[in-house]
Protein backbone atom coordinates (compact mmCIF):
# COMPACT_ATOMS: atom_id res chain seq x y z
CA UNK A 1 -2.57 125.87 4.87
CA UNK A 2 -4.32 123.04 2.77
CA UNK A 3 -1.59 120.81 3.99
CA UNK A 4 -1.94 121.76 7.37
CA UNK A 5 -5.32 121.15 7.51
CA UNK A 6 -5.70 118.33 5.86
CA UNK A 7 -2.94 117.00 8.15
CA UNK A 8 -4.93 117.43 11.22
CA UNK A 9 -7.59 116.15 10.24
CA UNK A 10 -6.07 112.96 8.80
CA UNK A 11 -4.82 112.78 12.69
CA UNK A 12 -8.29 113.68 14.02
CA UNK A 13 -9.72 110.65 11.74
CA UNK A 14 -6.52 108.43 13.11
CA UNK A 15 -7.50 108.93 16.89
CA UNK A 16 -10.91 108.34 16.26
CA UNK A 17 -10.32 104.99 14.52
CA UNK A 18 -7.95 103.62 17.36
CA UNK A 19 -10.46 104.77 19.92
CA UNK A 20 -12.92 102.63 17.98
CA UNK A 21 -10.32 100.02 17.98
CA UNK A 22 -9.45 100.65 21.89
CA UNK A 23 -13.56 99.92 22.88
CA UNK A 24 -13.60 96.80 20.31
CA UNK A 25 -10.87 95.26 22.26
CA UNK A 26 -12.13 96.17 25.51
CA UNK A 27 -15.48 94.66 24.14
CA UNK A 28 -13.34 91.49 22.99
CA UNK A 29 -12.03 90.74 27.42
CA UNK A 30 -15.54 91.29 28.47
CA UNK A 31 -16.52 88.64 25.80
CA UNK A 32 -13.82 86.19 26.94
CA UNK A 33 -14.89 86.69 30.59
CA UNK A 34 -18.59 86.45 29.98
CA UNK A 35 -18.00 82.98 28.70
CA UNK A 36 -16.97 81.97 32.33
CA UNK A 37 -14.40 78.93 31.76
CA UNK A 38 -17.36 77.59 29.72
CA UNK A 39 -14.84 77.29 26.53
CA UNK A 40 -11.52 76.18 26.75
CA UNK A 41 -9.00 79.08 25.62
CA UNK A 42 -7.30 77.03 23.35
CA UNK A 43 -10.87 76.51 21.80
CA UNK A 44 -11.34 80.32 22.06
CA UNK A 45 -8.09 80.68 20.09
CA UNK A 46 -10.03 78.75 17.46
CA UNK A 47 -12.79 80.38 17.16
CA UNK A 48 -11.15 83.68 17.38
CA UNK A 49 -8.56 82.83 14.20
CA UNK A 50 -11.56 81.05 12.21
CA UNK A 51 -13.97 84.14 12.60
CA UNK A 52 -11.41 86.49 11.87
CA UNK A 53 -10.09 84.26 8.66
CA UNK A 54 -14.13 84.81 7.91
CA UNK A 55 -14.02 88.30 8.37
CA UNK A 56 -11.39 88.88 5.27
CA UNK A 57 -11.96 86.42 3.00
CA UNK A 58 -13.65 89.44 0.78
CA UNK A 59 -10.35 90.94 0.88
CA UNK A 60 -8.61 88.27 -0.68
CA UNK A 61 -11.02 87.80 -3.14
CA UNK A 62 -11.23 91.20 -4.10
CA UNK A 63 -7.07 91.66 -4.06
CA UNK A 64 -6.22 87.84 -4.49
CA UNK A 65 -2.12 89.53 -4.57
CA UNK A 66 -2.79 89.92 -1.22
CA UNK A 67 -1.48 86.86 -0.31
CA UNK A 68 1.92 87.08 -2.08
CA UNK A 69 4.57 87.97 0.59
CA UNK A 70 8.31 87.95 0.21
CA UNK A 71 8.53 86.17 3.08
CA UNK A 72 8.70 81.99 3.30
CA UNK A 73 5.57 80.56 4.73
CA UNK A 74 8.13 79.15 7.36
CA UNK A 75 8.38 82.78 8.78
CA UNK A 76 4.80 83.78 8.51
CA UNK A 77 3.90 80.13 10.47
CA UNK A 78 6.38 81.11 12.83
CA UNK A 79 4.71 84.77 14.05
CA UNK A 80 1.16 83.33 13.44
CA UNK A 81 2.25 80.28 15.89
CA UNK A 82 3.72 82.85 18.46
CA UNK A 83 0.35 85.35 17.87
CA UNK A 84 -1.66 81.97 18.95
CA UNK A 85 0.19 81.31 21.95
CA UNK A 86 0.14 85.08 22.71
CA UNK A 87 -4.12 85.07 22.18
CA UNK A 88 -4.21 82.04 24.41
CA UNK A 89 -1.95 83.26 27.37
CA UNK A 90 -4.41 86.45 27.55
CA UNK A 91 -7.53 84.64 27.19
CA UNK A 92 -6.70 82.47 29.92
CA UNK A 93 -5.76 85.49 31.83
CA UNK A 94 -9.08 87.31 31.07
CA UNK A 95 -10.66 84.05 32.42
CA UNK A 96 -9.17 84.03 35.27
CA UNK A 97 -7.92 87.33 36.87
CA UNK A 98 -9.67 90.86 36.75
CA UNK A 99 -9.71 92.16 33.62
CA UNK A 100 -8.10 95.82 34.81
CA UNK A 101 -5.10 94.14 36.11
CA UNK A 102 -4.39 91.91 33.55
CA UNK A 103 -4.91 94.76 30.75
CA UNK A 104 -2.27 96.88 33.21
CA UNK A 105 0.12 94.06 32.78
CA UNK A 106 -0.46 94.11 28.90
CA UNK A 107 0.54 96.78 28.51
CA UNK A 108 4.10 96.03 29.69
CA UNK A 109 4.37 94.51 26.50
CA UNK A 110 6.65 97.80 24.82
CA UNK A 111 8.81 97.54 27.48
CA UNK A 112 9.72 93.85 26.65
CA UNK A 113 10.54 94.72 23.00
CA UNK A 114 12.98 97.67 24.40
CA UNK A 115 14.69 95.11 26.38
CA UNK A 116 14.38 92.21 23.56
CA UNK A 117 15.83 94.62 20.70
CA UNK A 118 18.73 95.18 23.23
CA UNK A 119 19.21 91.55 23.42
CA UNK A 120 18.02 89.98 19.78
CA UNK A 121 18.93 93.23 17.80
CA UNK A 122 22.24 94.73 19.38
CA UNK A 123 20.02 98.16 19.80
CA UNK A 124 21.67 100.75 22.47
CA UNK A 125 19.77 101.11 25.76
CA UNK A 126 20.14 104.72 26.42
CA UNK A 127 18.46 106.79 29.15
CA UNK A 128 15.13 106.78 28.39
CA UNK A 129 15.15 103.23 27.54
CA UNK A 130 16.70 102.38 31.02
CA UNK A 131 13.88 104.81 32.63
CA UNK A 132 11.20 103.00 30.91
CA UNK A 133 12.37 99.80 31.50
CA UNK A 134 12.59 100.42 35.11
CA UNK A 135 9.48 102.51 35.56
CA UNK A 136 7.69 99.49 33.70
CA UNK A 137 8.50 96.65 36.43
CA UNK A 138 8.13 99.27 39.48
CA UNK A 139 4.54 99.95 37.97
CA UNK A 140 4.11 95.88 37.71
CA UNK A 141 5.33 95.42 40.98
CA UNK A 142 2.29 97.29 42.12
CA UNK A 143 0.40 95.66 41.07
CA UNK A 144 1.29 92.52 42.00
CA UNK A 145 2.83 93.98 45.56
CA UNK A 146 1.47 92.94 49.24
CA UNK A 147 -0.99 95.44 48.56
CA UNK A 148 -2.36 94.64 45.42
CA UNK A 149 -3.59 91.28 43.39
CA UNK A 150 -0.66 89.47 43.93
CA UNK A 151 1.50 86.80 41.13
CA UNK A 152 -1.58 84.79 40.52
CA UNK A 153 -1.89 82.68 37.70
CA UNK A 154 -3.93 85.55 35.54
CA UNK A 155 -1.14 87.81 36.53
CA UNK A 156 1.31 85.15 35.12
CA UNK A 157 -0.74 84.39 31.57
CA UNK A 158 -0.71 88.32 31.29
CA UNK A 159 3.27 88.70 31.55
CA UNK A 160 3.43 85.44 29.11
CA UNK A 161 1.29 86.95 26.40
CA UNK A 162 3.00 90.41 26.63
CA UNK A 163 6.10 88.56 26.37
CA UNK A 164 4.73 87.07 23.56
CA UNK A 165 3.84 90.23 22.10
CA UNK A 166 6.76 91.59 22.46
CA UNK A 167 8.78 88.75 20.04
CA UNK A 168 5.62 89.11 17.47
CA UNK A 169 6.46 93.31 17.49
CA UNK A 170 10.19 92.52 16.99
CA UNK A 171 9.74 90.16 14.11
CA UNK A 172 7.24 92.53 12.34
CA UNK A 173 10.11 95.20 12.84
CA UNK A 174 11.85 93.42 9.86
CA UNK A 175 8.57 91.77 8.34
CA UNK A 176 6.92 94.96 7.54
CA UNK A 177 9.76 96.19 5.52
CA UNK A 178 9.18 93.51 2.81
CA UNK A 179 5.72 93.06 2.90
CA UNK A 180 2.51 95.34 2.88
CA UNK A 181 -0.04 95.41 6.47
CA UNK A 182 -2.74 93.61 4.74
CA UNK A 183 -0.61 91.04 3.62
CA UNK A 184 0.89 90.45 7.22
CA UNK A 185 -2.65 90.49 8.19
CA UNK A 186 -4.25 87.79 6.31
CA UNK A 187 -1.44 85.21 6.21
CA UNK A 188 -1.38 85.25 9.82
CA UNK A 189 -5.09 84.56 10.15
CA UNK A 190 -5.27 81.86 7.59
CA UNK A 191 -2.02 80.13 8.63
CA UNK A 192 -3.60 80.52 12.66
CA UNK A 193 -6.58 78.73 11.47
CA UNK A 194 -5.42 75.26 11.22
CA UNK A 195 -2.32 75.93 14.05
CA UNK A 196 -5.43 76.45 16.49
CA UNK A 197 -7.34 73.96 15.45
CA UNK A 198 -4.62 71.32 15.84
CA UNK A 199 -3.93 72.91 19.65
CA UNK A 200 -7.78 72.77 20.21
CA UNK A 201 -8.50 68.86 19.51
CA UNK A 202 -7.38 67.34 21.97
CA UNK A 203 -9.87 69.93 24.39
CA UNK A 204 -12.41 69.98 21.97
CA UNK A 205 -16.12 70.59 23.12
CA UNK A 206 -18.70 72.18 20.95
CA UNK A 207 -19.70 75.37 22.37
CA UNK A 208 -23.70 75.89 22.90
CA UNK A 209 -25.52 78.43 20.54
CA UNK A 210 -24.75 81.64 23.19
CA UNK A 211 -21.22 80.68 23.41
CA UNK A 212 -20.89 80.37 19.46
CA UNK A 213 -22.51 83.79 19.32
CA UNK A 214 -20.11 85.51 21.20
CA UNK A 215 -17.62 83.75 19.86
CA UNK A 216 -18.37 84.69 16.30
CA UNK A 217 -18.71 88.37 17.45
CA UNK A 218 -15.49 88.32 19.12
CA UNK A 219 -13.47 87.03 15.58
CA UNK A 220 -15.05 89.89 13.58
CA UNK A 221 -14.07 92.82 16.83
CA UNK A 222 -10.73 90.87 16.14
CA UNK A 223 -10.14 91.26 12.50
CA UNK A 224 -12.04 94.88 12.72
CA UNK A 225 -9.91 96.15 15.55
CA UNK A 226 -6.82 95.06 13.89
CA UNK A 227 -8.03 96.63 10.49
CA UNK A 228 -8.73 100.08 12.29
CA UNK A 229 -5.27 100.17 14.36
CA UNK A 230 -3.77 99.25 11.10
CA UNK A 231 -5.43 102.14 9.35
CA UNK A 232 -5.45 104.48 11.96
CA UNK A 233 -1.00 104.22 12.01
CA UNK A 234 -1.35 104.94 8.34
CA UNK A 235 -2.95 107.86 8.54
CA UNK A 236 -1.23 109.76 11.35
CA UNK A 237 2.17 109.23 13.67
CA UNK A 238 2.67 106.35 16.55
CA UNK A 239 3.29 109.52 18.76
CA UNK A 240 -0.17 110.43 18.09
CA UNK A 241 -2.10 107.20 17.53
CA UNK A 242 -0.40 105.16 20.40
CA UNK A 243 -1.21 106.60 23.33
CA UNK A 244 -5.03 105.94 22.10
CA UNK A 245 -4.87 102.34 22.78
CA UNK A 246 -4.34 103.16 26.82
CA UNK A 247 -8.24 103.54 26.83
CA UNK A 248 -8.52 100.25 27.30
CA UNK A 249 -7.95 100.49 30.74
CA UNK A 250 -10.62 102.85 31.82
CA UNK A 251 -12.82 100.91 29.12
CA UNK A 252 -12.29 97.38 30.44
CA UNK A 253 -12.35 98.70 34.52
CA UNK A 254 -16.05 100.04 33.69
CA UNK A 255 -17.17 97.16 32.19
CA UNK A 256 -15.94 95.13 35.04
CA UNK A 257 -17.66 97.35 37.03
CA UNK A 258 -21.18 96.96 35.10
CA UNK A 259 -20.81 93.78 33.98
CA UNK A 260 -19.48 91.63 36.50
CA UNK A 261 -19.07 93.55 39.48
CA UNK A 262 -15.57 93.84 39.56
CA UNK A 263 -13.43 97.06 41.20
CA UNK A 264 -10.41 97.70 40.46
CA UNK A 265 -7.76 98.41 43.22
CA UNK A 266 -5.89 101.68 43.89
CA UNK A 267 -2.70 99.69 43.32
CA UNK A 268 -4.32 98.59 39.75
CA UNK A 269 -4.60 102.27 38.49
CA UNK A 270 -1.19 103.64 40.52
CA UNK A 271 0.60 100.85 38.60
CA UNK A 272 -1.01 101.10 35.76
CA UNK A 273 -0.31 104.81 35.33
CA UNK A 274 3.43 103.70 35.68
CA UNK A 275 3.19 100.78 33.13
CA UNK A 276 1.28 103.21 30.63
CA UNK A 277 3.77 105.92 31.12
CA UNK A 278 6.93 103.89 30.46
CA UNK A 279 5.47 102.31 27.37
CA UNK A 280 5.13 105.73 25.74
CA UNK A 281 8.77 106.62 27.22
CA UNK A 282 9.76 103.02 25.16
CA UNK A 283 7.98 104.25 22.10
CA UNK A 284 9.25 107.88 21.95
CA UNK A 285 12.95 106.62 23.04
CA UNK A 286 12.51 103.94 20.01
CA UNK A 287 11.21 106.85 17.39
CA UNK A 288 14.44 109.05 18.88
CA UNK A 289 16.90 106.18 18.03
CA UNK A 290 15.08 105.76 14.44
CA UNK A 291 15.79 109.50 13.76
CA UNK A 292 19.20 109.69 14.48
């Protein structure tokens, strides 16, 4: 019985941590649109890396073995370089497009890494893989139909950095085995750091005391979401913890709504539904597969 309840309420402490981390990231789009194009994302990307870098710098110094890793730097400059390109491709989108439909299309993102395991890993596609796959693009198609927002450019970024995504979760698939979360965590900030800053030059402008602000806030959301998540799928199953994350999308819709006026479609929350349903269809198919 002490198990048991000790159990669920390691599980009750996990979803409360990644529905802290869900509003943090919501909080994090609302910051990127409420800078209005007045930053560059590349500069964003920045920002975001050197805030976050910030944010653990305690870490190291209090576990300075931190930063050993099995891994060559060569590997860890490789995911941090994708994780850039990935932050940039959905900043731009958050610029641009409304932030519900481009958070529906981010989530597409476990449906990419069925379909690149299939192709990069040799995994089977079986039924439920298939189903999710399908169910994923039908519930994009939505929302990028005649009747909803259409393939705009936002729309486009979105795909790019779930895409993106996708190749950063299949790479940490063998990366985690060797070396511990924290580890993974603060290489890739401190290796971002100087990636972003090279990609940023040649667009630099110094952003204004507001912009700075939010900027700084939105590098410590970033390295405290990620820390949450992180500890949240220690404590307590994917099954349990990953369905969590989908309230982003009622999270970012209302603060469109509040903040900037924005409503989201029909077609936005019918795809959506289909999107969200097919990446927990991925994630149970891929847990099924690991069991057997």
């Amino acid at each position: 019985m002490i198990r048991r309840g000790g159990k669920a309420q390691s599980a009750i402490l996990a979803v409360g941590l990644a529905a802290m981390g869900a509003c943090l990231s919501a909080v994090d789009a609302a910051i990127v649109r409420a800078l209005d194009g007045g930053v560059h994302p590349f500069v964003i990307g920045f920002f975001r890396a050197f805030f976050g870098a910030l944010a653990v710098v305690p870490v190291v110094l209090v576990r300075p073995a931190v930063l050993k890793s099995t891994y060559t730097l060569r590997q860890h400059g490789l995911r941090a370089g994708l994780k850039l390109v990935a932050l940039i491709a959905f900043f731009a989108a958050f610029a641009r497009g409304p932030l519900t439909d481009v958070t529906a299309i981010a989530f597409t993102s476990p449906v990419f890494v069925v379909l690149g395991a299939a192709l990069m890993l040799g995994e089977r596609l079986g039924g439920m893989k298939i189903a999710a796959v399908v169910l994923g693009f039908a519930g994009a198609l939505v929302i990028v139909g005649p009747a909803g927002t259409g393939l705009t450019w936002a729309i486009a970024f979105a795909f790019f950095g779930a895409t993106m995504q996708a190749v950063i979760q299949l790479m940490l698939k063998s990366m985690s085995s060797g070396d511990s979360t924290a580890t993974l965590v603060v290489l890739n900030l401190f290796l971002t750091v100087p990636m972003a800053a090279l990609v940023a030059a040649p667009v630099w402008s110094t952003p204004g005391l507001h912009e700075m602000g939010l900027l700084a806030l939105q590098g410590v959301l970033g390295a405290a979401c990620m820390a949450l998540m992180t500890h949240a799928f220690s404590l307590a199953d994917a099954s349990i913890v990953a369905p969590v994350d989908f309230l982003r999308l009622p999270l970012i819709a209302l603060m469109g709504w509040l903040l900037f006026a924005e409503t989201a479609r029909a077609t936005t929350w019918i795809g959506g539904g289909m999107i969200c349903t097919a990446a927990l269809i991925a994630s149970r198919a891929s847990r099924r597969a690991r069991s057997d």
